[in-house]
PDB file of N, CA and C in Angstrom:
ATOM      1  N   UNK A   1      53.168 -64.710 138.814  1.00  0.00           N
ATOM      2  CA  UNK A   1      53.074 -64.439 140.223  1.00  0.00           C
ATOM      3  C   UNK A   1      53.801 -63.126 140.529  1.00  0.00           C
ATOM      4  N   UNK A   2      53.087 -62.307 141.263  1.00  0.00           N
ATOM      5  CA  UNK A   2      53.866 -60.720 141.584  1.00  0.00           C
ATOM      6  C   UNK A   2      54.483 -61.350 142.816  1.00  0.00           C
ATOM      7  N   UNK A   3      55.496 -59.812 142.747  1.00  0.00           N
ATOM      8  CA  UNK A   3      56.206 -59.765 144.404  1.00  0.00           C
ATOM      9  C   UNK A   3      54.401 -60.040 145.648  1.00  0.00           C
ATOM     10  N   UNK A   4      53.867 -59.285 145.882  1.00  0.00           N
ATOM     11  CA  UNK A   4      52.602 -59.415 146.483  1.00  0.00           C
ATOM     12  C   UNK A   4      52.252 -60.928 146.482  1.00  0.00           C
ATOM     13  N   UNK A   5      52.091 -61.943 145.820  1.00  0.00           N
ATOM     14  CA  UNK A   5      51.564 -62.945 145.978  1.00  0.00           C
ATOM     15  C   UNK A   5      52.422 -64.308 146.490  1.00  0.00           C
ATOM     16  N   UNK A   6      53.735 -63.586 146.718  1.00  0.00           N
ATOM     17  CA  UNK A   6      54.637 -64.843 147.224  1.00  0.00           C
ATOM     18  C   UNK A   6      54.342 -65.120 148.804  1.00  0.00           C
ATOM     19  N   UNK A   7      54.470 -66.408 148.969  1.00  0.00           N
ATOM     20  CA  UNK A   7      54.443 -66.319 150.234  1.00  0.00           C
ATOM     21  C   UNK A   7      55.392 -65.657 151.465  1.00  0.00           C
ATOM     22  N   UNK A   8      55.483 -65.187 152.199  1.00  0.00           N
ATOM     23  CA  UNK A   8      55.890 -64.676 153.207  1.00  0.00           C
ATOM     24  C   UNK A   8      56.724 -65.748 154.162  1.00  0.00           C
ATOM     25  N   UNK A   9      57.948 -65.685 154.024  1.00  0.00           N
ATOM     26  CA  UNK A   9      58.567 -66.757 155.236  1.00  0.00           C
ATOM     27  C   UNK A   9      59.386 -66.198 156.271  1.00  0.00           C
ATOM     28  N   UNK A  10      58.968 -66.587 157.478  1.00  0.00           N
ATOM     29  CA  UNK A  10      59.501 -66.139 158.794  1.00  0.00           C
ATOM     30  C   UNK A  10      61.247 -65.190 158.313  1.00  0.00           C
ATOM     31  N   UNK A  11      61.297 -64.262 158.983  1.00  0.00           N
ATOM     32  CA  UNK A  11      62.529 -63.780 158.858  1.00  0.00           C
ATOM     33  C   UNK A  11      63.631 -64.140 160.073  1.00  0.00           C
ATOM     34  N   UNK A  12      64.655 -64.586 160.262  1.00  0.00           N
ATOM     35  CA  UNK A  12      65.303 -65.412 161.383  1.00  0.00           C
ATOM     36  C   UNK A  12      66.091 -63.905 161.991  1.00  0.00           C
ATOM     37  N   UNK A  13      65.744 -64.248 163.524  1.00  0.00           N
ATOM     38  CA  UNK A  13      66.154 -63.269 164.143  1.00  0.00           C
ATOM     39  C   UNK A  13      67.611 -62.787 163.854  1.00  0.00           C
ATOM     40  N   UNK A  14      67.683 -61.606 163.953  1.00  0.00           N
ATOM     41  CA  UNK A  14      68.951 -60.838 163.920  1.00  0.00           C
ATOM     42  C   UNK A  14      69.880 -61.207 165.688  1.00  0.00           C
ATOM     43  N   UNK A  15      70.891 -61.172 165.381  1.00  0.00           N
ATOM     44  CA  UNK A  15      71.905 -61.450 166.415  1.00  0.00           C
ATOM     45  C   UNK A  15      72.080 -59.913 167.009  1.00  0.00           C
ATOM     46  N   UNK A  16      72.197 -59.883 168.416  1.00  0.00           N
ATOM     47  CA  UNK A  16      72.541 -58.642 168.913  1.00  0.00           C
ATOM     48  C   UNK A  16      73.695 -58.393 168.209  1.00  0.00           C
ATOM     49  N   UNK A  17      74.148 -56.605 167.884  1.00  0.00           N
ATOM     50  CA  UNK A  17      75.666 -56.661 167.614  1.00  0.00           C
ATOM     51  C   UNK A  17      76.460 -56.717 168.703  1.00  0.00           C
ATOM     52  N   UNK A  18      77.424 -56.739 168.211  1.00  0.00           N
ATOM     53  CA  UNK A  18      78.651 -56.744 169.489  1.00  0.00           C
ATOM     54  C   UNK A  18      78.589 -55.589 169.878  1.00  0.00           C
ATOM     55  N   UNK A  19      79.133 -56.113 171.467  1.00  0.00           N
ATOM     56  CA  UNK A  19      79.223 -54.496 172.194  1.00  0.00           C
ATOM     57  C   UNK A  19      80.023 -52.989 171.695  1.00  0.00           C
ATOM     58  N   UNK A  20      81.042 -53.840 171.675  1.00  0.00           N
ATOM     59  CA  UNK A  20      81.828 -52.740 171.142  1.00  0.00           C
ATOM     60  C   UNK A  20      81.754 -52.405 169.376  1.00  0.00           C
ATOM     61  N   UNK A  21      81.110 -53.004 168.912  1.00  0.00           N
ATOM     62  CA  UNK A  21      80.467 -52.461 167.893  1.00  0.00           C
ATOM     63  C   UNK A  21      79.197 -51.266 167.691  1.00  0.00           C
ATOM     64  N   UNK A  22      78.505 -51.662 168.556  1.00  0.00           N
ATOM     65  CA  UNK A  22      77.559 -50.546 169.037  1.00  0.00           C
ATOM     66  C   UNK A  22      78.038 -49.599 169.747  1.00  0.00           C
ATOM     67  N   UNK A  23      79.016 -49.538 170.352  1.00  0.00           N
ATOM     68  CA  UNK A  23      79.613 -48.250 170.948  1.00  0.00           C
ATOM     69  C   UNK A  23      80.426 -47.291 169.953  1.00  0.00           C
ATOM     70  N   UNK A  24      81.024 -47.981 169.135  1.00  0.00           N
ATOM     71  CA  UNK A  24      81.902 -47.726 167.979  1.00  0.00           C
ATOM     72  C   UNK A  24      80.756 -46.488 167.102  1.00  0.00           C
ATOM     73  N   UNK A  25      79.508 -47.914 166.964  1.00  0.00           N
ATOM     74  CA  UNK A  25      78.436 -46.706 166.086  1.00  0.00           C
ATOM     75  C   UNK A  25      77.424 -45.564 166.889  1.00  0.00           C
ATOM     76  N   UNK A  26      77.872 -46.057 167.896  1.00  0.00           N
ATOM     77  CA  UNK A  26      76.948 -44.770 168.617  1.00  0.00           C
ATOM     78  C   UNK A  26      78.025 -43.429 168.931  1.00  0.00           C
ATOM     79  N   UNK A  27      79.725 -43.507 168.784  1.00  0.00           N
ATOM     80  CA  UNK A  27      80.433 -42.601 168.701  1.00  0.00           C
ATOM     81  C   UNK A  27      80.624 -41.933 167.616  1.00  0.00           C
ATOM     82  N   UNK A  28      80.216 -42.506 165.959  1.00  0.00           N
ATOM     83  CA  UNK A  28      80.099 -42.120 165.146  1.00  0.00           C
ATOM     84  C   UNK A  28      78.633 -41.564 164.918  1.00  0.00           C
ATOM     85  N   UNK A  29      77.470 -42.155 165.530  1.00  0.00           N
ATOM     86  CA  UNK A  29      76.646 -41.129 164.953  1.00  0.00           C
ATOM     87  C   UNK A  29      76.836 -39.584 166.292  1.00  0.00           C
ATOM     88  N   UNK A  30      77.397 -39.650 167.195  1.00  0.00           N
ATOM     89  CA  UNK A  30      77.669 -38.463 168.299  1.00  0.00           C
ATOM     90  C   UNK A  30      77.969 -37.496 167.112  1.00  0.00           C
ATOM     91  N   UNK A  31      79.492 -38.132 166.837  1.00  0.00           N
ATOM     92  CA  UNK A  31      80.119 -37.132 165.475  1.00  0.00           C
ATOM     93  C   UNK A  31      79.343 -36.789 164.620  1.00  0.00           C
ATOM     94  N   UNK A  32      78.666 -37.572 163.788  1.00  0.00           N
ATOM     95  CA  UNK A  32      78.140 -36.805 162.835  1.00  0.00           C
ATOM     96  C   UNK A  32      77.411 -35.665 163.548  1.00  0.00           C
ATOM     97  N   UNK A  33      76.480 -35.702 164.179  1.00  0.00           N
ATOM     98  CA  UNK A  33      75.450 -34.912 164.852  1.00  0.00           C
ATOM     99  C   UNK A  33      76.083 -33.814 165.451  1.00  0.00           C
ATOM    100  N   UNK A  34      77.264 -33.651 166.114  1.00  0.00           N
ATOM    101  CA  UNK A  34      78.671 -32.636 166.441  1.00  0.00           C
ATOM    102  C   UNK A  34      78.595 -31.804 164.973  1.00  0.00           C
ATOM    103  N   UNK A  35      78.999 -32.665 164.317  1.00  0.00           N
ATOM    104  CA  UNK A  35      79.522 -31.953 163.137  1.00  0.00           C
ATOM    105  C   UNK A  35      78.502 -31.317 161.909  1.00  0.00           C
ATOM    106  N   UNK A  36      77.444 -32.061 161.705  1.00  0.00           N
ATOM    107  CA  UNK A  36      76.174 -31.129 161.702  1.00  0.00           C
ATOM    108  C   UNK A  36      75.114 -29.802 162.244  1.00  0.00           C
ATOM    109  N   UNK A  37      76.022 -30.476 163.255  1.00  0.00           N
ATOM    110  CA  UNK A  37      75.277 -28.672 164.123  1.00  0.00           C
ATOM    111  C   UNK A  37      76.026 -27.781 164.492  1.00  0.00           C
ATOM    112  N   UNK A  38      77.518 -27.897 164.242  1.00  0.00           N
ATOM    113  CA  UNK A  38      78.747 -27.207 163.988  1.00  0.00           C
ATOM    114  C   UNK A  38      78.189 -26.724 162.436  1.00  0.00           C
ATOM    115  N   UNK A  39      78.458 -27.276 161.327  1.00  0.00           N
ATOM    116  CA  UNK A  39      78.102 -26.576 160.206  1.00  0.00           C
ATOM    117  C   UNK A  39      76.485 -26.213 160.029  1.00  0.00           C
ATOM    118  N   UNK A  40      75.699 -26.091 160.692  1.00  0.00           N
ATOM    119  CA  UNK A  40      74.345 -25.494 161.000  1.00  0.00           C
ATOM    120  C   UNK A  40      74.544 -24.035 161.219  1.00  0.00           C
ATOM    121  N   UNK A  41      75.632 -24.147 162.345  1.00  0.00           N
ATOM    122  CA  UNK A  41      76.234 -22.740 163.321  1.00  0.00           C
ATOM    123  C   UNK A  41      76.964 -22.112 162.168  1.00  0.00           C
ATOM    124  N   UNK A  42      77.850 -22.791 161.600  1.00  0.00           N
ATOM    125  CA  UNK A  42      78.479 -21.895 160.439  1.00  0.00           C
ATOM    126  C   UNK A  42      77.477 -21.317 159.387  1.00  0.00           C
ATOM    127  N   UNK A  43      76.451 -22.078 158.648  1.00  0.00           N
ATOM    128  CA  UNK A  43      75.800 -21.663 158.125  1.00  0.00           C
ATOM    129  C   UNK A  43      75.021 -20.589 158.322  1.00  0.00           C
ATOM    130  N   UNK A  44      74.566 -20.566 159.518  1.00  0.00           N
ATOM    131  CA  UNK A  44      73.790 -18.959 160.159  1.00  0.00           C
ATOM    132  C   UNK A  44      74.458 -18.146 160.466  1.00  0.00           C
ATOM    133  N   UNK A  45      75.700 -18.354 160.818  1.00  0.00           N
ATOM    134  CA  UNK A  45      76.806 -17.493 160.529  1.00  0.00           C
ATOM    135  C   UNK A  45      77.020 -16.521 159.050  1.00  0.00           C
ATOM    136  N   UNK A  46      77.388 -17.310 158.655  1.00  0.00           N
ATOM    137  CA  UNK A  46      77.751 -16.689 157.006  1.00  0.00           C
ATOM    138  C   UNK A  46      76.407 -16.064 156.718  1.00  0.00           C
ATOM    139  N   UNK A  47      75.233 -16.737 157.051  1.00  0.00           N
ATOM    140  CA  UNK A  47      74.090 -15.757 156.321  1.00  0.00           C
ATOM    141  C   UNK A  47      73.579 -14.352 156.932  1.00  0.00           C
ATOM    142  N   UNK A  48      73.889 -14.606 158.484  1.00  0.00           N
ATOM    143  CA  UNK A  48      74.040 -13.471 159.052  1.00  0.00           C
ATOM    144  C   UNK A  48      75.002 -12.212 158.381  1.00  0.00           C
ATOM    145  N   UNK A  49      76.335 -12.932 158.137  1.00  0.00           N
ATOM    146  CA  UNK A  49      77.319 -11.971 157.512  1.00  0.00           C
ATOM    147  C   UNK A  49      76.919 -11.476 156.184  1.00  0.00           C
ATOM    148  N   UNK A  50      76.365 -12.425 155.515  1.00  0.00           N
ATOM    149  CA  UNK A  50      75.506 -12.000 154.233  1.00  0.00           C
ATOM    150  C   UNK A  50      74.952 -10.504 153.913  1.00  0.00           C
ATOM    151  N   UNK A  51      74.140 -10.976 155.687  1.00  0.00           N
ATOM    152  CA  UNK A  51      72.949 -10.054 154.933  1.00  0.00           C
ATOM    153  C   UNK A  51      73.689  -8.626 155.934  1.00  0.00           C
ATOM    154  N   UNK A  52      74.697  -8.578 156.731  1.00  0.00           N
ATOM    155  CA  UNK A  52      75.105  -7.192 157.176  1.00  0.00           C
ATOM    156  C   UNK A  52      75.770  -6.535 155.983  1.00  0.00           C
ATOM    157  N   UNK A  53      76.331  -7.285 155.226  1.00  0.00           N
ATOM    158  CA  UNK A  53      76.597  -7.034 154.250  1.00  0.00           C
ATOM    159  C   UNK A  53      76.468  -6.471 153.110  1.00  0.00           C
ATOM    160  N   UNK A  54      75.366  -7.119 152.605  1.00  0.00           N
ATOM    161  CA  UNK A  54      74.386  -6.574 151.711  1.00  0.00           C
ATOM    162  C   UNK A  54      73.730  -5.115 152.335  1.00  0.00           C
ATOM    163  N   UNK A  55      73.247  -5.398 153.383  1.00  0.00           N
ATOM    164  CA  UNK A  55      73.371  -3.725 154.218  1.00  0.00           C
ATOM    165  C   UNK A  55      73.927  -2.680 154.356  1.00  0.00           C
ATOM    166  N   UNK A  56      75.167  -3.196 154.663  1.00  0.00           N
ATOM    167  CA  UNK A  56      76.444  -2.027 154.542  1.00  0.00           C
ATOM    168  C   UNK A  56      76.471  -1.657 153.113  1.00  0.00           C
ATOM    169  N   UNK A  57      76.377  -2.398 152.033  1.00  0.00           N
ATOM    170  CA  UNK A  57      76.556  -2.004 150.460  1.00  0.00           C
ATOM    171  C   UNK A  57      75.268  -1.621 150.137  1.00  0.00           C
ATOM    172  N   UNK A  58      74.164  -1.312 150.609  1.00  0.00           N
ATOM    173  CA  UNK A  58      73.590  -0.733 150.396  1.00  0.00           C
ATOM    174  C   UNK A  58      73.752   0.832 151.217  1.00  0.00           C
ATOM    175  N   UNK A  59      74.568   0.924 152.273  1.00  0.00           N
ATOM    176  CA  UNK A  59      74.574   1.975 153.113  1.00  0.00           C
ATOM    177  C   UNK A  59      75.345   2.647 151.845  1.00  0.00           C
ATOM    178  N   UNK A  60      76.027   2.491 151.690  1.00  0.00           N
ATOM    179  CA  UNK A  60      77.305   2.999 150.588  1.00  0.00           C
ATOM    180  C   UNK A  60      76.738   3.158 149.702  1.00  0.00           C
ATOM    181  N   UNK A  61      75.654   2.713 149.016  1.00  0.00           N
ATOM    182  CA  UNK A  61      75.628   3.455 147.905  1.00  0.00           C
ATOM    183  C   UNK A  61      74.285   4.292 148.136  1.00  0.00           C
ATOM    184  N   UNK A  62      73.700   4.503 148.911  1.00  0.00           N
ATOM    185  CA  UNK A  62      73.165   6.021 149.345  1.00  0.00           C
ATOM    186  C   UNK A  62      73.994   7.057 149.847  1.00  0.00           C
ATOM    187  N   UNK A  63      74.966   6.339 150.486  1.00  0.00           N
ATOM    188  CA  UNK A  63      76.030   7.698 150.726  1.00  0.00           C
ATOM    189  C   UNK A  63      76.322   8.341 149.514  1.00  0.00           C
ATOM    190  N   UNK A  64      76.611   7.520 148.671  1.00  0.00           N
ATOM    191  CA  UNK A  64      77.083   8.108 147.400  1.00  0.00           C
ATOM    192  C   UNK A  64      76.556   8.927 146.788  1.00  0.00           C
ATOM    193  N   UNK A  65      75.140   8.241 146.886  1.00  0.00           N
ATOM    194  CA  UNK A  65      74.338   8.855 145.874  1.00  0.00           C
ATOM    195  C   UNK A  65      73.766  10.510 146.843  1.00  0.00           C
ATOM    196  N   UNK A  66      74.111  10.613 147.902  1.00  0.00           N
ATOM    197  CA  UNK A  66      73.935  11.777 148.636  1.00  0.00           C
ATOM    198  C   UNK A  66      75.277  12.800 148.740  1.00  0.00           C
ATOM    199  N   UNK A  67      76.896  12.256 148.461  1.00  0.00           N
ATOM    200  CA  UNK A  67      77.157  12.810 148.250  1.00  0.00           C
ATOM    201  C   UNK A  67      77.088  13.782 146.838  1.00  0.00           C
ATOM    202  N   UNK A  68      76.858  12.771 145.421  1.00  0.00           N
ATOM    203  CA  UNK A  68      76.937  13.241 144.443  1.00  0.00           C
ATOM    204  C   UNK A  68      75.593  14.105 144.323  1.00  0.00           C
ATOM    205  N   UNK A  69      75.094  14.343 145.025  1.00  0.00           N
ATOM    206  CA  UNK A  69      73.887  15.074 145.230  1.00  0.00           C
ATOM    207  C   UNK A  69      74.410  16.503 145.441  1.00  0.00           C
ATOM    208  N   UNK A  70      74.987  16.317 146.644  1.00  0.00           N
ATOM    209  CA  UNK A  70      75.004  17.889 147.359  1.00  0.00           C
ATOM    210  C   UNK A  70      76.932  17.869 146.832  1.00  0.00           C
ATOM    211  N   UNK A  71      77.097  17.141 145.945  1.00  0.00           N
ATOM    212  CA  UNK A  71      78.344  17.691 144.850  1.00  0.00           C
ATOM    213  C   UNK A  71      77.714  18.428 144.168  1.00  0.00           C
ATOM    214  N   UNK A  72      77.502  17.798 143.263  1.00  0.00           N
ATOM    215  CA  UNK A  72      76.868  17.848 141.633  1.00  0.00           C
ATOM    216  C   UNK A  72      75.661  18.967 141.077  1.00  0.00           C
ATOM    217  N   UNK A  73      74.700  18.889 142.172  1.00  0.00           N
ATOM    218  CA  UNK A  73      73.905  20.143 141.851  1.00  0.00           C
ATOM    219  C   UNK A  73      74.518  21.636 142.007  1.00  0.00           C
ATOM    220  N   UNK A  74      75.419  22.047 143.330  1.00  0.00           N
ATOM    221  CA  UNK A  74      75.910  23.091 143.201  1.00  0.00           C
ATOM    222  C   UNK A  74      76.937  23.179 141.865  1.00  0.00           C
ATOM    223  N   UNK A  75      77.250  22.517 141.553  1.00  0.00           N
ATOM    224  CA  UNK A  75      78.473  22.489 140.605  1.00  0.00           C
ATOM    225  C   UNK A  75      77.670  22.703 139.366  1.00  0.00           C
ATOM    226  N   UNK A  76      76.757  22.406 138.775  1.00  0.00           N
ATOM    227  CA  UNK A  76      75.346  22.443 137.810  1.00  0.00           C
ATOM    228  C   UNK A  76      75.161  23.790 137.371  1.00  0.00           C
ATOM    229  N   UNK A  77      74.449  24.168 139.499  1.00  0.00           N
ATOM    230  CA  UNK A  77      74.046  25.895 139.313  1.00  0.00           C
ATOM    231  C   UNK A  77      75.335  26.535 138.608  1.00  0.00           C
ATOM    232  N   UNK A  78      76.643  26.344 139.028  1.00  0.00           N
ATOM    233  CA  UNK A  78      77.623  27.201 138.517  1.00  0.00           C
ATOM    234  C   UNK A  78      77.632  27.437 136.828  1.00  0.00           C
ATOM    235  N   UNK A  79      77.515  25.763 136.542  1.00  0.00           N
ATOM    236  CA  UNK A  79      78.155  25.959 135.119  1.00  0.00           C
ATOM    237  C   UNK A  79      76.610  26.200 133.873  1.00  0.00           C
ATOM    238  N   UNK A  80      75.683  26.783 134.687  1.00  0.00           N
ATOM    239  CA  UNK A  80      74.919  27.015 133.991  1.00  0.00           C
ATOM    240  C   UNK A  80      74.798  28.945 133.936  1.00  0.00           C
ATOM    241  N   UNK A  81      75.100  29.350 135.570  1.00  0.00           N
ATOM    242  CA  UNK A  81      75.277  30.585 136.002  1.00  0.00           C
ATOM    243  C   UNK A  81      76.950  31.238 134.853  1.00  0.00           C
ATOM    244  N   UNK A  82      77.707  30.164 134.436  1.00  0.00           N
ATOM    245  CA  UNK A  82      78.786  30.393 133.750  1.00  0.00           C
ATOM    246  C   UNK A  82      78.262  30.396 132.292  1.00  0.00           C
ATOM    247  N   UNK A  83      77.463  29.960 131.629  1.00  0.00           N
ATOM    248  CA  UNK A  83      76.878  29.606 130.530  1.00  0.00           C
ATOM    249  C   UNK A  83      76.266  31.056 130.231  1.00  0.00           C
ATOM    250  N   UNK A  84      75.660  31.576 131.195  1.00  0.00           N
ATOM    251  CA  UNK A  84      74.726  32.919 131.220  1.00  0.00           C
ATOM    252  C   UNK A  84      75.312  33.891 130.855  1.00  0.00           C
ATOM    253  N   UNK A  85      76.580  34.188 131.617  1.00  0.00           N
ATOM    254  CA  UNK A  85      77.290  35.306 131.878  1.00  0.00           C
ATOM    255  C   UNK A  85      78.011  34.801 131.019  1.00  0.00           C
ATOM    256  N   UNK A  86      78.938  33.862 130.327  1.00  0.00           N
ATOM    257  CA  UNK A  86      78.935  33.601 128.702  1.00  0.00           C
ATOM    258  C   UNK A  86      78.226  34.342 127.571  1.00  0.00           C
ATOM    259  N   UNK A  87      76.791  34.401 127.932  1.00  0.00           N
ATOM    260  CA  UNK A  87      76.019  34.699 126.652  1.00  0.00           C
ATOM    261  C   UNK A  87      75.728  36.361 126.925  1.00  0.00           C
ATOM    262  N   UNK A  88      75.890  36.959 128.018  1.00  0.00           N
ATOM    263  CA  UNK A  88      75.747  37.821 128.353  1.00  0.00           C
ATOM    264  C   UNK A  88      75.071  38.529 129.592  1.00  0.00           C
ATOM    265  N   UNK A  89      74.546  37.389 129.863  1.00  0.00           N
ATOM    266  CA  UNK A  89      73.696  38.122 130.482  1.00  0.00           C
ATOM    267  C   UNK A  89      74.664  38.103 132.089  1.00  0.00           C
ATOM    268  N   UNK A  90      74.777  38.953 133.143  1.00  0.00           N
ATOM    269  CA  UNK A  90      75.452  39.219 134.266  1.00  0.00           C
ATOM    270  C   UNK A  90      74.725  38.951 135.656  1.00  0.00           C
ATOM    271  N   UNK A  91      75.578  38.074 136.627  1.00  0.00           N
ATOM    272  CA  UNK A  91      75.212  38.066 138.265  1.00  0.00           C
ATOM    273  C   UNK A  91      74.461  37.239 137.834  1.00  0.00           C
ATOM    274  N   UNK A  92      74.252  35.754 137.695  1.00  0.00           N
ATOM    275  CA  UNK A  92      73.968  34.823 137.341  1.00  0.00           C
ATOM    276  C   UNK A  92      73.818  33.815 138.236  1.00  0.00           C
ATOM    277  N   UNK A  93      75.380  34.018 138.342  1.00  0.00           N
ATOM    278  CA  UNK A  93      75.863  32.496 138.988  1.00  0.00           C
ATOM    279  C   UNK A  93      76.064  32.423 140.237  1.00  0.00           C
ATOM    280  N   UNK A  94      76.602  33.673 140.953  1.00  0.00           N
ATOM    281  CA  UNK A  94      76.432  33.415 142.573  1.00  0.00           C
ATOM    282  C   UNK A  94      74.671  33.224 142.968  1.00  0.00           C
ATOM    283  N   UNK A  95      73.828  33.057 142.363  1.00  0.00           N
ATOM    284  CA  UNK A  95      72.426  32.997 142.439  1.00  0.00           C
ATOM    285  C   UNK A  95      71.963  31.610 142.170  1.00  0.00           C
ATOM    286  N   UNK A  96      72.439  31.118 141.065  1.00  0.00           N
ATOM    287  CA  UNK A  96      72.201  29.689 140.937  1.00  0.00           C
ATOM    288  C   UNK A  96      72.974  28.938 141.913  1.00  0.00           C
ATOM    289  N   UNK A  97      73.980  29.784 141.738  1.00  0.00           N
ATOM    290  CA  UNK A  97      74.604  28.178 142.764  1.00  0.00           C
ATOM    291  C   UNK A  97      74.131  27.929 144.411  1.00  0.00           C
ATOM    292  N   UNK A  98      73.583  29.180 145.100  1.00  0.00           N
ATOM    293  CA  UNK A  98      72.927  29.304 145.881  1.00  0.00           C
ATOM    294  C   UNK A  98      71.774  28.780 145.905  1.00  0.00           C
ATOM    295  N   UNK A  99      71.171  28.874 144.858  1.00  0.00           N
ATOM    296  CA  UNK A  99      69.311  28.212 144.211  1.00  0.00           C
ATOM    297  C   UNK A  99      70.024  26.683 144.661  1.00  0.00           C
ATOM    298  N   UNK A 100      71.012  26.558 143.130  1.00  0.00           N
ATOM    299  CA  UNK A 100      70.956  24.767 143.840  1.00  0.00           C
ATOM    300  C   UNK A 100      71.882  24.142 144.762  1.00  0.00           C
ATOM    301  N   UNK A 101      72.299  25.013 145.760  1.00  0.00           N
ATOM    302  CA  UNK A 101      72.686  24.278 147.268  1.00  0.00           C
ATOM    303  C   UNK A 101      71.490  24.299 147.697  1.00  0.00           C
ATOM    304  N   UNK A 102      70.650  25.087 147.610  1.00  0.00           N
ATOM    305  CA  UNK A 102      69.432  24.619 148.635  1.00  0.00           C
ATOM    306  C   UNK A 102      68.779  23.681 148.000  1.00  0.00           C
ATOM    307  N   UNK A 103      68.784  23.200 146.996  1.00  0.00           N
ATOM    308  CA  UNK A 103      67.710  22.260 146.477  1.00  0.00           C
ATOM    309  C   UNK A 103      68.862  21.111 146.635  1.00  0.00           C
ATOM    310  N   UNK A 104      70.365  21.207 146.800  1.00  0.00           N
ATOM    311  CA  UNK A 104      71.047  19.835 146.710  1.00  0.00           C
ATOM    312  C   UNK A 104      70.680  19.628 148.758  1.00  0.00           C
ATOM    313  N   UNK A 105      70.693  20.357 149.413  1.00  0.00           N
ATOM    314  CA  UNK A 105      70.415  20.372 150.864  1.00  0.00           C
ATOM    315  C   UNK A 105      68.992  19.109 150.853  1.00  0.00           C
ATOM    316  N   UNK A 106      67.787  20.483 150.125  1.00  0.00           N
ATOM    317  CA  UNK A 106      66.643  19.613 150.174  1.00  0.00           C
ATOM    318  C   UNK A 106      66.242  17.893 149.994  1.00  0.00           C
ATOM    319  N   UNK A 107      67.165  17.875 148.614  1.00  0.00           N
ATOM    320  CA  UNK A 107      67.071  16.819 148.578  1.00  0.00           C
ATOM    321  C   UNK A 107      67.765  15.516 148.917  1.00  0.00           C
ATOM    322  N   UNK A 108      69.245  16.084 148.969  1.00  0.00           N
ATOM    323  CA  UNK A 108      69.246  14.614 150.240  1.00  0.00           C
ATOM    324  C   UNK A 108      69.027  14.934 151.769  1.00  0.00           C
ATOM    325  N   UNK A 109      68.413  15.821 151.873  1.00  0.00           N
ATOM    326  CA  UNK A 109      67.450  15.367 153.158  1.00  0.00           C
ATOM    327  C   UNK A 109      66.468  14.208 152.979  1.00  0.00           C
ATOM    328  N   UNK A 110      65.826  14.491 151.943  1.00  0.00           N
ATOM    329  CA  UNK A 110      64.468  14.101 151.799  1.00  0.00           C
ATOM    330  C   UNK A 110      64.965  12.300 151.029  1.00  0.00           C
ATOM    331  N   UNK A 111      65.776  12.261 150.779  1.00  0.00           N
ATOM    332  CA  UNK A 111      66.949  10.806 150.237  1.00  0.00           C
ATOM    333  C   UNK A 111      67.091   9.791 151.842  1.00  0.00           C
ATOM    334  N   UNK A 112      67.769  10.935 152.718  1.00  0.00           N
ATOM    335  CA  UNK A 112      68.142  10.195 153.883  1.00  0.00           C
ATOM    336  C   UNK A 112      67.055   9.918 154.763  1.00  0.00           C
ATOM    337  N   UNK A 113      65.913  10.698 154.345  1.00  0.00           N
ATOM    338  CA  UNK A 113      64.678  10.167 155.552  1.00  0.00           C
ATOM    339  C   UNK A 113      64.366   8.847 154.812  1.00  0.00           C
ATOM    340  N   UNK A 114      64.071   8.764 153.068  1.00  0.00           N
ATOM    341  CA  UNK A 114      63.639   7.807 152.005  1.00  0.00           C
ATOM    342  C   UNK A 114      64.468   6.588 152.697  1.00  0.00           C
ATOM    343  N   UNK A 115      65.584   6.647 152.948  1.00  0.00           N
ATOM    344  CA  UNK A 115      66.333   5.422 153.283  1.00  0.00           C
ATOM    345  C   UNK A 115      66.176   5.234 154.811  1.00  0.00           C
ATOM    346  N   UNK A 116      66.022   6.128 155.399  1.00  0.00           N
ATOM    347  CA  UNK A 116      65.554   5.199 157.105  1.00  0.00           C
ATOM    348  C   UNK A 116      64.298   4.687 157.223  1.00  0.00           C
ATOM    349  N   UNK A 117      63.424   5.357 156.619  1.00  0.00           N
ATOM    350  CA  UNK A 117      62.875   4.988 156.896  1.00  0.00           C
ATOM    351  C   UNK A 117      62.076   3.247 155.963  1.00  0.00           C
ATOM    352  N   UNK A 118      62.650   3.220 154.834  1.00  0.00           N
ATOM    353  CA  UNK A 118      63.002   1.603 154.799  1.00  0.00           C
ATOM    354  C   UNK A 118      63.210   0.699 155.381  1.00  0.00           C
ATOM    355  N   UNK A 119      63.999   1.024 155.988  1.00  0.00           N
ATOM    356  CA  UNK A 119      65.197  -0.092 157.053  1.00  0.00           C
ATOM    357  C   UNK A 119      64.003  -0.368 157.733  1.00  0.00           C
TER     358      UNK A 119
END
């Protein structure tokens, strides 16, 4: 004989609970439900903070990468304009390094539009 084939016998009514038992559990489920949508609020909180976050560290490291830009290339032109006039050859380097400020200009321009226009 399965569960399915047993007979079925009346189930005897349940007793109201006590009053103040039901008040007891209706102050505890208040709380829980308080305290669930309190940590709901925290939770969108923190993910909010998350993601400004992750934003800002991404702001930073385009800064970076824009300063080491319009560092690094003039500094390049030099030590290549120094390399020249090393080997001989003269008036080199105030030329390069001029060549690549404008190309370190150009290109984090063209970096900082790349990143707004992401966002």
């Amino acid at each position: 004989m399965t569960d399915g084939d047993a007979p079925k016998t009346p189930q005897p009514e349940m007793p109201d609970l006590d009053p103040e038992l039901e008040a007891r559990l209706a102050a505890f489920e208040a709380k829980a439900r308080a305290r669930r949508e309190a940590h709901e609020t925290e939770k969108a909180a923190v993910r909010a903070e998350q993601a400004s976050d992750a934003e800002s560290v991404r702001g930073a490291g385009v800064g970076l990468s824009l300063a080491y830009t319009i560092l690094g290339l003039p500094l390049a032109g030099f030590g290549v304009g120094w390399l020249l006039e090393n080997a001989g050859i003269r008036g080199w380097t105030p030329i390069l390094v001029l060549v690549f400020c404008i190309v370190a200009l150009v290109l984090a321009a063209w970096k900082s539009v790349k990143y707004v226009n992401q966002r």
